[in-house]
C-alpha atoms as a PDB file:
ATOM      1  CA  UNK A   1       1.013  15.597   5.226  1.00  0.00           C
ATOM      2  CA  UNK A   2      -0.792  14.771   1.706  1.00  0.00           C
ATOM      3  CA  UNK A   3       1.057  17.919  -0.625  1.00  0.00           C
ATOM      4  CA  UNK A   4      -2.685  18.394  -2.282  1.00  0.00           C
ATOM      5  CA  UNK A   5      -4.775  18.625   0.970  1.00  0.00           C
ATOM      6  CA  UNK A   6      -2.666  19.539   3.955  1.00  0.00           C
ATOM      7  CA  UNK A   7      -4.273  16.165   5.735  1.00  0.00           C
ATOM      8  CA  UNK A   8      -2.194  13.637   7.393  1.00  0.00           C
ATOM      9  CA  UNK A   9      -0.887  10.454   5.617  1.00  0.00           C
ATOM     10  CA  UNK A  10       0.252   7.274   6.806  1.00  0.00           C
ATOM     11  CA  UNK A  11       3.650   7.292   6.101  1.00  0.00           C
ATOM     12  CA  UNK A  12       6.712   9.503   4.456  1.00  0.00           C
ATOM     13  CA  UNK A  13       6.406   6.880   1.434  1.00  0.00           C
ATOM     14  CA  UNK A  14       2.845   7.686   0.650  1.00  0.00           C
ATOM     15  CA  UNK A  15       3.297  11.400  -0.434  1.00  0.00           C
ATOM     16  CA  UNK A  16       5.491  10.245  -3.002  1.00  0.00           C
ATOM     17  CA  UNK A  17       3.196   8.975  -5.175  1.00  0.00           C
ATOM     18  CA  UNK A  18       2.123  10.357  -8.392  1.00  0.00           C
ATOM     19  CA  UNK A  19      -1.030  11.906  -8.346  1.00  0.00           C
ATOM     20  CA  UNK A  20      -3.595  10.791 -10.922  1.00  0.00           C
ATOM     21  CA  UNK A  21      -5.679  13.850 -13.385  1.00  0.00           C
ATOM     22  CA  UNK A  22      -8.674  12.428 -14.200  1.00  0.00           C
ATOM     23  CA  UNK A  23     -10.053  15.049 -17.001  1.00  0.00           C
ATOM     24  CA  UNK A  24     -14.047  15.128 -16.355  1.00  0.00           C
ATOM     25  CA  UNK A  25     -16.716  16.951 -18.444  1.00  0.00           C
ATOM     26  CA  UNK A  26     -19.107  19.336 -16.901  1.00  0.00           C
ATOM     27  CA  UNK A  27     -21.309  19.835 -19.684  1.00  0.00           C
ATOM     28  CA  UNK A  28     -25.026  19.462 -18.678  1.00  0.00           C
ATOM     29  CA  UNK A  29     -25.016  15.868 -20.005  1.00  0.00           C
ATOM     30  CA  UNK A  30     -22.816  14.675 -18.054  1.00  0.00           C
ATOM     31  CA  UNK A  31     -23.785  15.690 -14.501  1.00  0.00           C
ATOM     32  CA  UNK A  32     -23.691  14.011 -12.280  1.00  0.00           C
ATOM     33  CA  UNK A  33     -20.164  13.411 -12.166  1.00  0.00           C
ATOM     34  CA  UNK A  34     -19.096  10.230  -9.924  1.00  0.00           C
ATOM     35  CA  UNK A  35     -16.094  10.314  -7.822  1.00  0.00           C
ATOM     36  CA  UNK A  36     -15.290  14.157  -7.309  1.00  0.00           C
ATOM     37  CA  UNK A  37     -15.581  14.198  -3.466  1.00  0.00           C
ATOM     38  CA  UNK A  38     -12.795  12.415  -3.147  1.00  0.00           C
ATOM     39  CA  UNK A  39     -10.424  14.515  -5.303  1.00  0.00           C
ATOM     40  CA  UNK A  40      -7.832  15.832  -3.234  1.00  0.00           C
ATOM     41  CA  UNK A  41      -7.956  19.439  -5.728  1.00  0.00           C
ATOM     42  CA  UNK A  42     -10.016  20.115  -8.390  1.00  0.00           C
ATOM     43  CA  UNK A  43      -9.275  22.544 -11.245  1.00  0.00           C
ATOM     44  CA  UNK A  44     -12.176  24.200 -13.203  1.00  0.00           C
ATOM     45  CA  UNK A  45     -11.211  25.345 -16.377  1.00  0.00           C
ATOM     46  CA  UNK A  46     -13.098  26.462 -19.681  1.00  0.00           C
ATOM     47  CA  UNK A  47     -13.173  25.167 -22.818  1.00  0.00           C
ATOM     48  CA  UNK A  48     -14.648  25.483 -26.523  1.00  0.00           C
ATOM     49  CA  UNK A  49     -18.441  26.499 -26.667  1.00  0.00           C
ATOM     50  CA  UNK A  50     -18.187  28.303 -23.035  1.00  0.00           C
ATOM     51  CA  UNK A  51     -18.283  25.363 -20.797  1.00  0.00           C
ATOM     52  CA  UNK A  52     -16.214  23.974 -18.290  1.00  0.00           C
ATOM     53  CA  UNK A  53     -14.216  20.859 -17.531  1.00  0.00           C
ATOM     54  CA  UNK A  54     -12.666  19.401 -14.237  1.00  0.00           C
ATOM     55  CA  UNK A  55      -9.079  17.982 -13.859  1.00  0.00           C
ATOM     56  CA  UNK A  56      -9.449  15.995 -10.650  1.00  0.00           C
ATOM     57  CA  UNK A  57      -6.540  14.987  -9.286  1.00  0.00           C
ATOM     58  CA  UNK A  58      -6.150  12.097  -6.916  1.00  0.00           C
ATOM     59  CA  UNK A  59      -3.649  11.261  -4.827  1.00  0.00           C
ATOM     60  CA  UNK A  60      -4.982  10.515  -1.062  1.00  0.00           C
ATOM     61  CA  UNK A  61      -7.599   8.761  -2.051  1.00  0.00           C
ATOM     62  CA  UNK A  62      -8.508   6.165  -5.332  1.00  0.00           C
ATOM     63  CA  UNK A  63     -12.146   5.629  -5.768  1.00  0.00           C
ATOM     64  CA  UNK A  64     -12.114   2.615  -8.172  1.00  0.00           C
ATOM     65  CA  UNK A  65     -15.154   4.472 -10.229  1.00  0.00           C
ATOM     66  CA  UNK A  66     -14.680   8.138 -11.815  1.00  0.00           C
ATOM     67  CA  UNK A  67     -16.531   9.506 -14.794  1.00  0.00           C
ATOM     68  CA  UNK A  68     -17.075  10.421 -16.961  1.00  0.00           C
ATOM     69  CA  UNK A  69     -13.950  10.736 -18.722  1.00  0.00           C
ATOM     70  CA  UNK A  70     -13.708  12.616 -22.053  1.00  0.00           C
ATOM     71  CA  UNK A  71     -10.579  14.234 -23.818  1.00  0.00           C
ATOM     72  CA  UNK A  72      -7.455  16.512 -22.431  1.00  0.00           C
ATOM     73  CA  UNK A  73      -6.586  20.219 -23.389  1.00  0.00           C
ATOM     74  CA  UNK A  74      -3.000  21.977 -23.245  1.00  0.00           C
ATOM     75  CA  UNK A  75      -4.179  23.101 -19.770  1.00  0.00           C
ATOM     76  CA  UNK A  76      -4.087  19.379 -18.721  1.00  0.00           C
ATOM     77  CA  UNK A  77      -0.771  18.918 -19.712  1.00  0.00           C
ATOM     78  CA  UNK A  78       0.526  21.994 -17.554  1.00  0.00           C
ATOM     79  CA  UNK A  79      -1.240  20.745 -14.801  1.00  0.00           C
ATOM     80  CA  UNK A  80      -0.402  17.051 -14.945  1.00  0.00           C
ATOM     81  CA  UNK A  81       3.437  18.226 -15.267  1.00  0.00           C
ATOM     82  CA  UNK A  82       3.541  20.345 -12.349  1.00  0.00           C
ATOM     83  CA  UNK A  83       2.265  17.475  -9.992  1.00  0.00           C
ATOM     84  CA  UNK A  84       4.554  14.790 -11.603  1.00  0.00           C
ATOM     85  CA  UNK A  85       1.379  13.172 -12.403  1.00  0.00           C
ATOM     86  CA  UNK A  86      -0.282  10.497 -14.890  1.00  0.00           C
ATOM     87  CA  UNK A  87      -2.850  11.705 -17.252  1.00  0.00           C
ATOM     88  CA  UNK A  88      -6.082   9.900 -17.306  1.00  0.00           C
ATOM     89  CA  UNK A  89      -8.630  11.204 -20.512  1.00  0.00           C
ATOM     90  CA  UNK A  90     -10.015   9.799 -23.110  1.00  0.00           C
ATOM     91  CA  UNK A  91      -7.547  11.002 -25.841  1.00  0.00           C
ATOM     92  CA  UNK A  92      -6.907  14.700 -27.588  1.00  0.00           C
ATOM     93  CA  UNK A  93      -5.843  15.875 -30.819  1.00  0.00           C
ATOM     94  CA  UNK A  94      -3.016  14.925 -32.577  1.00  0.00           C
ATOM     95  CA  UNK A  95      -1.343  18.851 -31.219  1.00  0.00           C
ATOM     96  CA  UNK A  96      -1.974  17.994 -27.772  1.00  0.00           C
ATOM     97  CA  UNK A  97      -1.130  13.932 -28.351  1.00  0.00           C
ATOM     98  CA  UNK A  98       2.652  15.472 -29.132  1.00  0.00           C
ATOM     99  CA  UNK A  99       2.681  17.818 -26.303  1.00  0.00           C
ATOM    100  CA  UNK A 100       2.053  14.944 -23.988  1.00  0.00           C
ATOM    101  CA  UNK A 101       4.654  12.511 -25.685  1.00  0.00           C
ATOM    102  CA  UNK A 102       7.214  15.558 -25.771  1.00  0.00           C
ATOM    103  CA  UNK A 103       6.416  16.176 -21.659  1.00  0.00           C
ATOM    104  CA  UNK A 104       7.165  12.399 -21.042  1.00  0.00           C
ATOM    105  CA  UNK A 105       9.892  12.102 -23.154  1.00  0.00           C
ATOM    106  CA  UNK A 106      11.726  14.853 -20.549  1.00  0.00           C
ATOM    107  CA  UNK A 107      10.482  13.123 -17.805  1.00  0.00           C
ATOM    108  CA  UNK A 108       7.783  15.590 -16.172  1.00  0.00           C
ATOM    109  CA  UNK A 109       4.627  13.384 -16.576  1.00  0.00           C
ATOM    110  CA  UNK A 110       2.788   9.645 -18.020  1.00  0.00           C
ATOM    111  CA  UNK A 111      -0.113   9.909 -20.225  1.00  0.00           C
ATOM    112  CA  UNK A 112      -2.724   6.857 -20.000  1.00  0.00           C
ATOM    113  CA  UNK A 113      -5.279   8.271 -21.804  1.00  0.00           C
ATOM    114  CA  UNK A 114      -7.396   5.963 -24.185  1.00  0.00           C
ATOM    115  CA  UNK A 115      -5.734   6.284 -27.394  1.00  0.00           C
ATOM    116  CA  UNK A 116      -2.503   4.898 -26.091  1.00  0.00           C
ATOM    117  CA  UNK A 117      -3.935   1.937 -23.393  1.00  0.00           C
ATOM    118  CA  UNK A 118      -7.444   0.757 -23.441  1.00  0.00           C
ATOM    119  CA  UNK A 119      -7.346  -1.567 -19.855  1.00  0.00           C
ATOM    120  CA  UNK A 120      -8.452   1.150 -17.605  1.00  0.00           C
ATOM    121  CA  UNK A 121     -11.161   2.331 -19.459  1.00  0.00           C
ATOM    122  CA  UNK A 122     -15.255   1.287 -20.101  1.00  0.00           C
ATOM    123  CA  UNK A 123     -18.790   1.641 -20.760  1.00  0.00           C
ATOM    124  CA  UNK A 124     -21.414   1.996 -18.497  1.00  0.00           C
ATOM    125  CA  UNK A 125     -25.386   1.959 -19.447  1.00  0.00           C
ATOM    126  CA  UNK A 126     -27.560   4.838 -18.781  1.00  0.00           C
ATOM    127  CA  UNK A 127     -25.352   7.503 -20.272  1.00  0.00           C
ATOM    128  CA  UNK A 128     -25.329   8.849 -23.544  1.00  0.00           C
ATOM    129  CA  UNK A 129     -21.956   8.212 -25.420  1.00  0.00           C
ATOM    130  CA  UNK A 130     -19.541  10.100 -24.839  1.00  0.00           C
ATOM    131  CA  UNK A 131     -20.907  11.110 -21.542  1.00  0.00           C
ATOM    132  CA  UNK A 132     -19.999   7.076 -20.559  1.00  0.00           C
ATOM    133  CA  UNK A 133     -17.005   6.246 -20.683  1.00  0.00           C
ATOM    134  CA  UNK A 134     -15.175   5.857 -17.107  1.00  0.00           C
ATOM    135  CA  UNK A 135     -11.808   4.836 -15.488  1.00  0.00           C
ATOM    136  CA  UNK A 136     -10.674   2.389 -12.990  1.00  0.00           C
ATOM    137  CA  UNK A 137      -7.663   4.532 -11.446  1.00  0.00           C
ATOM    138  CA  UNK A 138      -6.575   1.131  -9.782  1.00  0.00           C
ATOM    139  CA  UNK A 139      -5.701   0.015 -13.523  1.00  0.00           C
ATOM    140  CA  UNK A 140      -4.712   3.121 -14.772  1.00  0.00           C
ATOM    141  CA  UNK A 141      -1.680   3.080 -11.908  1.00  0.00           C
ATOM    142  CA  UNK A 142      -1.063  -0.649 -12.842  1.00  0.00           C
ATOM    143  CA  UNK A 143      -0.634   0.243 -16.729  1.00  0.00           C
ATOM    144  CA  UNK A 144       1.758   3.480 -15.780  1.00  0.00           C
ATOM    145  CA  UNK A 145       3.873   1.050 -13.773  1.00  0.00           C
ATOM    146  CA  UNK A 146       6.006  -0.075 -17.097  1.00  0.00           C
ATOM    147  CA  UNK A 147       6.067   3.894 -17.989  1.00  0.00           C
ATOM    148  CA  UNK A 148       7.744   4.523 -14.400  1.00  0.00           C
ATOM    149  CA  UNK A 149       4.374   5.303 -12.871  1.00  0.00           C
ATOM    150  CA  UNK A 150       5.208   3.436  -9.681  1.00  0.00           C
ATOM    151  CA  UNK A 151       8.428   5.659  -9.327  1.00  0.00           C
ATOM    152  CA  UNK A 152       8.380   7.956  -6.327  1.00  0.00           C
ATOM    153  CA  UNK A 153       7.603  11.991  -7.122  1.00  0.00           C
ATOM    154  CA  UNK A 154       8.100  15.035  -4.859  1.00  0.00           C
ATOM    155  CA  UNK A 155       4.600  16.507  -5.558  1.00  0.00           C
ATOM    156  CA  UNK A 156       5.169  20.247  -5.141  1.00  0.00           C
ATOM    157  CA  UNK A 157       2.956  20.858  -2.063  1.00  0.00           C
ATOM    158  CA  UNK A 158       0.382  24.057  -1.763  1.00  0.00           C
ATOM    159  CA  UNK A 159       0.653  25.750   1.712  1.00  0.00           C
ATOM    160  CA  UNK A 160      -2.173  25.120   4.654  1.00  0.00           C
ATOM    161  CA  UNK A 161      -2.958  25.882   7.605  1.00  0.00           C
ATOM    162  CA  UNK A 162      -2.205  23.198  10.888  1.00  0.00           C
ATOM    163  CA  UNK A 163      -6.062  22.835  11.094  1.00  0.00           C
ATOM    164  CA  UNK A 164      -9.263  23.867  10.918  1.00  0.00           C
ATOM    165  CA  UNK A 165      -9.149  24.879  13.943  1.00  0.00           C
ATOM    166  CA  UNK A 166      -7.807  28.530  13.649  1.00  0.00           C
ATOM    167  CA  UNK A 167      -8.891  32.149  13.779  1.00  0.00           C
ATOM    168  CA  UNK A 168     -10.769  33.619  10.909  1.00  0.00           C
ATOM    169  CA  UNK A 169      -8.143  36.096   9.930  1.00  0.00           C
ATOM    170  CA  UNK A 170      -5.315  33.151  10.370  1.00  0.00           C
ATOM    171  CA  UNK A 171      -3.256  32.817   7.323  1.00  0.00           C
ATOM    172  CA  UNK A 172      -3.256  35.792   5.502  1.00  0.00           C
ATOM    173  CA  UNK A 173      -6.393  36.268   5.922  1.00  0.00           C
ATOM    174  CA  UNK A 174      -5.826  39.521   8.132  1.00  0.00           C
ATOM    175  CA  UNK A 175      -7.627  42.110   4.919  1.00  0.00           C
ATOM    176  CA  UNK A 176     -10.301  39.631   4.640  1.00  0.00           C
ATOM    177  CA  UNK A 177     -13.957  40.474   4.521  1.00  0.00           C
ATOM    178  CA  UNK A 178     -16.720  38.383   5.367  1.00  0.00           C
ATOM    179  CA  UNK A 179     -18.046  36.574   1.760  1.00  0.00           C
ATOM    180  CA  UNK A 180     -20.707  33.677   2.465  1.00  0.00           C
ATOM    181  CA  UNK A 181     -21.447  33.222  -0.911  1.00  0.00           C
ATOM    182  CA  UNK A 182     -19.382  33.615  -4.316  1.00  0.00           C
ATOM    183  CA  UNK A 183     -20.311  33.241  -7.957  1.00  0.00           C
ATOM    184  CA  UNK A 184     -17.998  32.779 -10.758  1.00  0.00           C
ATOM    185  CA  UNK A 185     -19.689  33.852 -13.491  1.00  0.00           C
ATOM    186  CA  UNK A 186     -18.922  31.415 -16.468  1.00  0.00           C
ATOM    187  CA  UNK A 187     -20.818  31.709 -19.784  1.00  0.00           C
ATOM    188  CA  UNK A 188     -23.045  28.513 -19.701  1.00  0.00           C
ATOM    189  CA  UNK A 189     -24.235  27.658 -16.231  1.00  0.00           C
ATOM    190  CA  UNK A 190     -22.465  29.894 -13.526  1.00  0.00           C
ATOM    191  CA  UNK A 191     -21.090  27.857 -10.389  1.00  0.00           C
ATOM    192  CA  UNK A 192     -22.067  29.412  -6.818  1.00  0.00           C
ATOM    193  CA  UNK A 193     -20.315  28.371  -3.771  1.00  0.00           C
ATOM    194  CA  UNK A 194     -22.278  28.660  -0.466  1.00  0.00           C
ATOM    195  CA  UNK A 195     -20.474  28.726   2.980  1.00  0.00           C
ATOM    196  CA  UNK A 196     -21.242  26.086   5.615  1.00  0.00           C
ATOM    197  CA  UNK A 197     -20.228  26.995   9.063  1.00  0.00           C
ATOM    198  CA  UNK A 198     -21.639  23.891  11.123  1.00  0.00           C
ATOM    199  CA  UNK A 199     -19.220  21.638   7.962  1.00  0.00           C
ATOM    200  CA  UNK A 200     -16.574  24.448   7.648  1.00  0.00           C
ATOM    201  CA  UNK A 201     -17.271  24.361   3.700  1.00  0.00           C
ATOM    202  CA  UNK A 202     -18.639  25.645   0.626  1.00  0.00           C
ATOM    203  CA  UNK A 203     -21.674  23.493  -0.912  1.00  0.00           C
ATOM    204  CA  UNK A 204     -20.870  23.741  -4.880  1.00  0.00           C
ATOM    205  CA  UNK A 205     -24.369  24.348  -7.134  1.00  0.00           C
ATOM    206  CA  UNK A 206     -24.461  25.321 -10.784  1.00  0.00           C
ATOM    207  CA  UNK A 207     -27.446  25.509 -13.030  1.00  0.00           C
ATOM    208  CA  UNK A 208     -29.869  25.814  -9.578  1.00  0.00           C
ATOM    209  CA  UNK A 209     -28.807  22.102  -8.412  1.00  0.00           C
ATOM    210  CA  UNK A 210     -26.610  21.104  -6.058  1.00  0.00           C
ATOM    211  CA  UNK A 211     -23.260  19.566  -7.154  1.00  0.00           C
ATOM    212  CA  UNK A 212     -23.270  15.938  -5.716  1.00  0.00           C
ATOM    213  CA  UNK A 213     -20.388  12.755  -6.501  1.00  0.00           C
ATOM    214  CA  UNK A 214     -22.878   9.844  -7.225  1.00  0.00           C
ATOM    215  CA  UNK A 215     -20.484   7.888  -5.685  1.00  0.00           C
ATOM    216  CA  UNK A 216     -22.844   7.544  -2.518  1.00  0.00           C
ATOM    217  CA  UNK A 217     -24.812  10.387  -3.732  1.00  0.00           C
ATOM    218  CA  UNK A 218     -22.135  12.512  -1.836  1.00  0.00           C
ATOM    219  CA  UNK A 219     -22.590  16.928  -1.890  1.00  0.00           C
ATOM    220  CA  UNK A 220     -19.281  18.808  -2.415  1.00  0.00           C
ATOM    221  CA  UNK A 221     -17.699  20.360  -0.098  1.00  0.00           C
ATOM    222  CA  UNK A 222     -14.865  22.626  -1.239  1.00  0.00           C
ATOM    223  CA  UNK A 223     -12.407  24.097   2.420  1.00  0.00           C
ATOM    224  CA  UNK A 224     -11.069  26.741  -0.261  1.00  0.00           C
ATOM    225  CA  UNK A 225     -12.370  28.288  -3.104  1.00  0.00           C
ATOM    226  CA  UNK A 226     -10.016  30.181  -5.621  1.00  0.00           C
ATOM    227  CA  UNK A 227      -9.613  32.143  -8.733  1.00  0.00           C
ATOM    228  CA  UNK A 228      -7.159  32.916 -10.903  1.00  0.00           C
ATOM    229  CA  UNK A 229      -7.317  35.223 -13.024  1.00  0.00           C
ATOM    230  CA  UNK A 230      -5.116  34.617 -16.324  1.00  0.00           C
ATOM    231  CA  UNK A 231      -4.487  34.755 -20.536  1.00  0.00           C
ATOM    232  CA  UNK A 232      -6.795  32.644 -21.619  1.00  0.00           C
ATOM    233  CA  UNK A 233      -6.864  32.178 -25.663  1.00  0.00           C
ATOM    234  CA  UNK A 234      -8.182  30.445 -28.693  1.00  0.00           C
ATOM    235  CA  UNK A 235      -5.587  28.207 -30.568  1.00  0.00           C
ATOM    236  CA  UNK A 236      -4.898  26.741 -34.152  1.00  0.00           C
ATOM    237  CA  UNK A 237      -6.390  23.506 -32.982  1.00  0.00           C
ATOM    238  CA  UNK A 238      -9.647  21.820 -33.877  1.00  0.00           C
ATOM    239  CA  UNK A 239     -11.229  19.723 -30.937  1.00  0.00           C
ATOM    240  CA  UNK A 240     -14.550  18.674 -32.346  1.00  0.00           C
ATOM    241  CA  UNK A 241     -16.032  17.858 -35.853  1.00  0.00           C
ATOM    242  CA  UNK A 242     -17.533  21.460 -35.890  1.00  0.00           C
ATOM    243  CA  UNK A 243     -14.466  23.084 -35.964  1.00  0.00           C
ATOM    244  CA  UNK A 244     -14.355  24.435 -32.598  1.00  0.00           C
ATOM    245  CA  UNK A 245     -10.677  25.857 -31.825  1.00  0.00           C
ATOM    246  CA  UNK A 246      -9.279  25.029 -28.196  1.00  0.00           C
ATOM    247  CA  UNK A 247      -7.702  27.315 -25.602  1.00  0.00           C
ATOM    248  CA  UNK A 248      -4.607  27.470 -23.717  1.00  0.00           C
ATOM    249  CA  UNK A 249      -3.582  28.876 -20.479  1.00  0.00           C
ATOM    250  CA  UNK A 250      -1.452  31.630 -19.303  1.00  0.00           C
ATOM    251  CA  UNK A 251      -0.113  29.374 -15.869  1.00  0.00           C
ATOM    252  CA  UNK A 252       3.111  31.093 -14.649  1.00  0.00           C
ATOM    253  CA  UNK A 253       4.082  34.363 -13.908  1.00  0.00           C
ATOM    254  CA  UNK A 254       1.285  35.574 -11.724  1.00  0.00           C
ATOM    255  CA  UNK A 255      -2.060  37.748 -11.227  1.00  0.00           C
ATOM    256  CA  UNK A 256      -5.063  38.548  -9.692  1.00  0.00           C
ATOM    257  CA  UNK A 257      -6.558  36.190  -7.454  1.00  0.00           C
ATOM    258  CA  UNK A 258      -9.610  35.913  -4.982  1.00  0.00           C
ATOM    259  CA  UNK A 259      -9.076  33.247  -2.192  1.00  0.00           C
ATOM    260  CA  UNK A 260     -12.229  32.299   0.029  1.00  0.00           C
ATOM    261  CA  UNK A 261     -11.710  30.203   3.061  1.00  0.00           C
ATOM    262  CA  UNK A 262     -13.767  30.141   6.307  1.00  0.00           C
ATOM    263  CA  UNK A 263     -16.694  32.195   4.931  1.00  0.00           C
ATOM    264  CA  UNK A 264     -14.276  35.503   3.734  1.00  0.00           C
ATOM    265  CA  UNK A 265     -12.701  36.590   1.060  1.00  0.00           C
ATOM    266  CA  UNK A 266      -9.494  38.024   0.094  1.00  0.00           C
ATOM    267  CA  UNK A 267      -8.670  39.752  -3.188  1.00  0.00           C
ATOM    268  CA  UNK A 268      -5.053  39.469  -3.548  1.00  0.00           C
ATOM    269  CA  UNK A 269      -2.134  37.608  -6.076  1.00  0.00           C
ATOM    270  CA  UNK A 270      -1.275  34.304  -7.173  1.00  0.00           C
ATOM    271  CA  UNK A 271       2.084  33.362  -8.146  1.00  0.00           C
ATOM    272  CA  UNK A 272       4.630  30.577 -10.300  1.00  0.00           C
ATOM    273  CA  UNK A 273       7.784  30.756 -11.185  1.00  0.00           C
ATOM    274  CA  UNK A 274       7.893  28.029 -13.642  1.00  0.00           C
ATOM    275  CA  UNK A 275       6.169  25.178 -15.358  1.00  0.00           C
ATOM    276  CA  UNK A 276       7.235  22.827 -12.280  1.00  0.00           C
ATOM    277  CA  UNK A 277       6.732  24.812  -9.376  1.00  0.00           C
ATOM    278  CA  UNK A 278       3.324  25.008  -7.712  1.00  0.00           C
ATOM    279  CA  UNK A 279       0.940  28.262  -7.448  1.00  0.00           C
ATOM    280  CA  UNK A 280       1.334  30.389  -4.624  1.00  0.00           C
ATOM    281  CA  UNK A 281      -1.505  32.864  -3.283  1.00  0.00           C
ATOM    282  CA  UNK A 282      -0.714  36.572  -1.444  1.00  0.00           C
ATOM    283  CA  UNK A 283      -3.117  39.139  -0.241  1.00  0.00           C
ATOM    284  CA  UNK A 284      -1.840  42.674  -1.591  1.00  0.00           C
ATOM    285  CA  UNK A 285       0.778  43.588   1.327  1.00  0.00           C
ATOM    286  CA  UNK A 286       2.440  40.627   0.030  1.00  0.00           C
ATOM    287  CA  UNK A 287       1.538  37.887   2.730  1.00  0.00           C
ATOM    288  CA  UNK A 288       1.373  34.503   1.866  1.00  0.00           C
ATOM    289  CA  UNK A 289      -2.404  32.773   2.101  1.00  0.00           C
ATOM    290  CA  UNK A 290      -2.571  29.586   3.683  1.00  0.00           C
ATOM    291  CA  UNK A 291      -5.336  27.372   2.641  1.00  0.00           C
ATOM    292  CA  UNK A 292      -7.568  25.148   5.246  1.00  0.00           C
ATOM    293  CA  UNK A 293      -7.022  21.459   5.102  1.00  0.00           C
ATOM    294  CA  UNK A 294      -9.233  19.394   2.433  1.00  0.00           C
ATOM    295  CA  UNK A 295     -10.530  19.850  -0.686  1.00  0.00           C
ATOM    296  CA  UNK A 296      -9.584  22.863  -2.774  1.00  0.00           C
ATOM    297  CA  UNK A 297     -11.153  24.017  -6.029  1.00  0.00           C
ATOM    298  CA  UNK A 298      -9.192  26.167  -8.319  1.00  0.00           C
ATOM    299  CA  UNK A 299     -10.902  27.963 -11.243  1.00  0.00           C
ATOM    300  CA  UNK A 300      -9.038  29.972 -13.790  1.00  0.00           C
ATOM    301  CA  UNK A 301     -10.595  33.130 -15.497  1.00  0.00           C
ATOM    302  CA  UNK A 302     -10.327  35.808 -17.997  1.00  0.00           C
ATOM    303  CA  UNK A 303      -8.394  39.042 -15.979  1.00  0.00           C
ATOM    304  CA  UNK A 304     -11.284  41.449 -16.471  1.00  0.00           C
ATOM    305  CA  UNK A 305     -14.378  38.811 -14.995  1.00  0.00           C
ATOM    306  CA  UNK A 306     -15.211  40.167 -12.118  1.00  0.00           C
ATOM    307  CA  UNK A 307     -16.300  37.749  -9.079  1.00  0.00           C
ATOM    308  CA  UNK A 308     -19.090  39.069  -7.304  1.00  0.00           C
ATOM    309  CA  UNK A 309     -19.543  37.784  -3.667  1.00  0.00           C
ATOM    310  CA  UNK A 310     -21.848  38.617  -0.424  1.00  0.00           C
END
C-alpha cells in the first residue's frame, strides 16, 4: 500500500520512492492552484501576514504541471525530512538555505529548490510574478538522481483503514459525533470542509469558492480532515523585503487534535516521537485513529483556536 494514502501500489519497489514537497502559495493571487488533487497529503500551514501555504507531497502520483511554486519555511524542512523526501520551492532565506544543506548533509532529505538547480522550473503567462513560476516533478526527480534522489526510502507510513468500506465508528472512531461541516478558522480567508456522502469526501472552499486543481478543473476532495494543534512562533528571520519575520513549528511531542473522517468528528491527540517518525492520531481513551484511504489534509494551529463544526 502507498505509506501517504493507504491505496494499493503496483509493486513492493514503488513505495520506496521518495516522495516529492512541492511548497504552493495560497494567497488569493495565486488560486487556483494546479495539480493539488493528485497530492497524496497535503499540509496547510501559516505563514507571515496570516496566510497559508500548502506542502503537497507526491508520491503515488506525478502530474508533470504543479504551481505555483514560491519559497520554503522551517516547517518544510521538518516535513520533507520525516518523509525522506526532495524539496521542491522556489528558494528561502539564507537561515532556512543552511537548515536544508545541514538536513542533507546527515542524510534525511534533497533540496531542488530554484536557487540551487534551475531545470525543473518555469514561467507560465497569465499569472502575475511570483504567482508563475511552476515545476515539472518529472525533472525535479531526474536532477535529485546525482543527489541520491533515485535511492530507495522507507517512507514512514500513516495508519488507514482496509477501505472505505467500513462502519462509521470503525477506527477509533467509537466517541465520534456526527460533524458534516468544519471550519478552521485562519486569519485571512477561513477554509470550510463540507462532507460528501454519495463521494465519501469533504469538498474544500475558502473565501466562498470552491477549491478546484486546474489541472482538469478538478474539486478537492479531502477522505480525512485534521488538525493539529501546536507552538507556533515568530523567528529572527526576514522572509520578504518588508521585514516580515517567519514562523516555526512545534512538530513532535504531541497535542490536541480533531480528526474528521466519514462525516464525524473526533476530538482527541496527535503524537511523534521524533523528527523522523510520522504523526500518530488517538481519541482520548487512548485508541489509535485510523484514517480512510485517499487524500488527507493536515492543518496545524495555534493550541487555543478553537474548530467549530456542525
Amino acid at each position: 500500500m502507498w505509506p501517504l494514502t493507504g491505496l494499493p501500489a503496483p509493486n513492493a519497489a514503488a513505495i520506496q520512492i521518495r516522495p516529492l514537497n512541492v511548497r504552493i502559495p495560497n494567497d488569493p493571487a495565486a488560486r487556483p492552484q494546479v495539480g493539488l488533487s493528485k497530492a497524496d497529503l497535503v499540509f496547510e500551514m501559516i505563514v507571515e501576514g496570516g496566510v497559508t501555504r500548502f506542502a503537497a507531497i507526491y508520491q503515488s502520483q506525478q502530474p508533470k504541471a504543479v504551481g505555483p511554486v514560491r519559497s520554503y519555511r522551517w516547517s518544510d524542512l521538518h516535513i520533507t525530512q520525516l518523509l525522506r523526501g526532495i524539496l521542491v520551492a522556489s528558494g528561502a532565506t539564507r537561515e532556512e538555505k543552511d537548515g536544508a544543506t545541514l538536513s542533507m548533509s546527515e542524510g534525511n532529505m534533497i533540496t531542488v529548490d530554484a536557487d540551487r538547480v534551475a531545470a525543473p522550473y518555469y514561467r507560465v503567462s497569465g499569472r502575475p510574478t511570483p504567482n508563475n513560476m511552476f515545476a515539472d516533478l518529472a525533472v525535479a526527480r531526474q536532477v535529485a538522481v546525482p543527489l541520491g534522489g533515485s535511492a530507495p526510502v522507507d517512507v514512514p507510513p500513516l495508519a488507514f483503514l482496509p477501505s472505505l468500506d467500513h462502519e462509521p465508528t470503525a477506527g477509533g472512531f467509537g466517541t465520534s459525533v456526527e460533524a458534516t461541516t468544519v471550519t478552521i478558522p485562519f486569519e485571512r480567508d477561513p477554509a470550510t470542509f463540507t462532507y460528501d456522502p454519495s463521494a465519501q469526501g469533504y469538498d474544500r472552499t475558502q473565501a466562498g469558492t470552491r477549491t478546484v486543481d486546474l489541472d482538469g478543473n478538478v474539486p478537492i476532495l479531502a477522505r480525512n480532515v485534521i488538525v493539529m494543534h501546536t507552538n507556533i512562533w515568530e523567528t529572527s528571520v526576514i522572509e520578504d523585503i518588508y521585514g516580515s519575520k517567519g514562523l516555526d513549528y512545534r512538530m513532535t511531542g504531541g497535542g490536541a487534535a480533531e480528526i474528521f473522517r466519514d462525516g464525524r468528528r473526533v476530538d482527541g491527540t496527535w503524537k511523534r516521537d521524533g523528527v523522523l517518525d510520522q504523526f500518530t492520531f488517538y481519541d482520548k481513551s487512548g485508541t489509535q485513529i485510523l484514517l480512510d484511504p485517499g487524500q488527507s489534509w493536515i492543518h496545524f494551529v495555534y493550541p487555543d483556536w478553537v474548530i467549530a463544526s456542525h
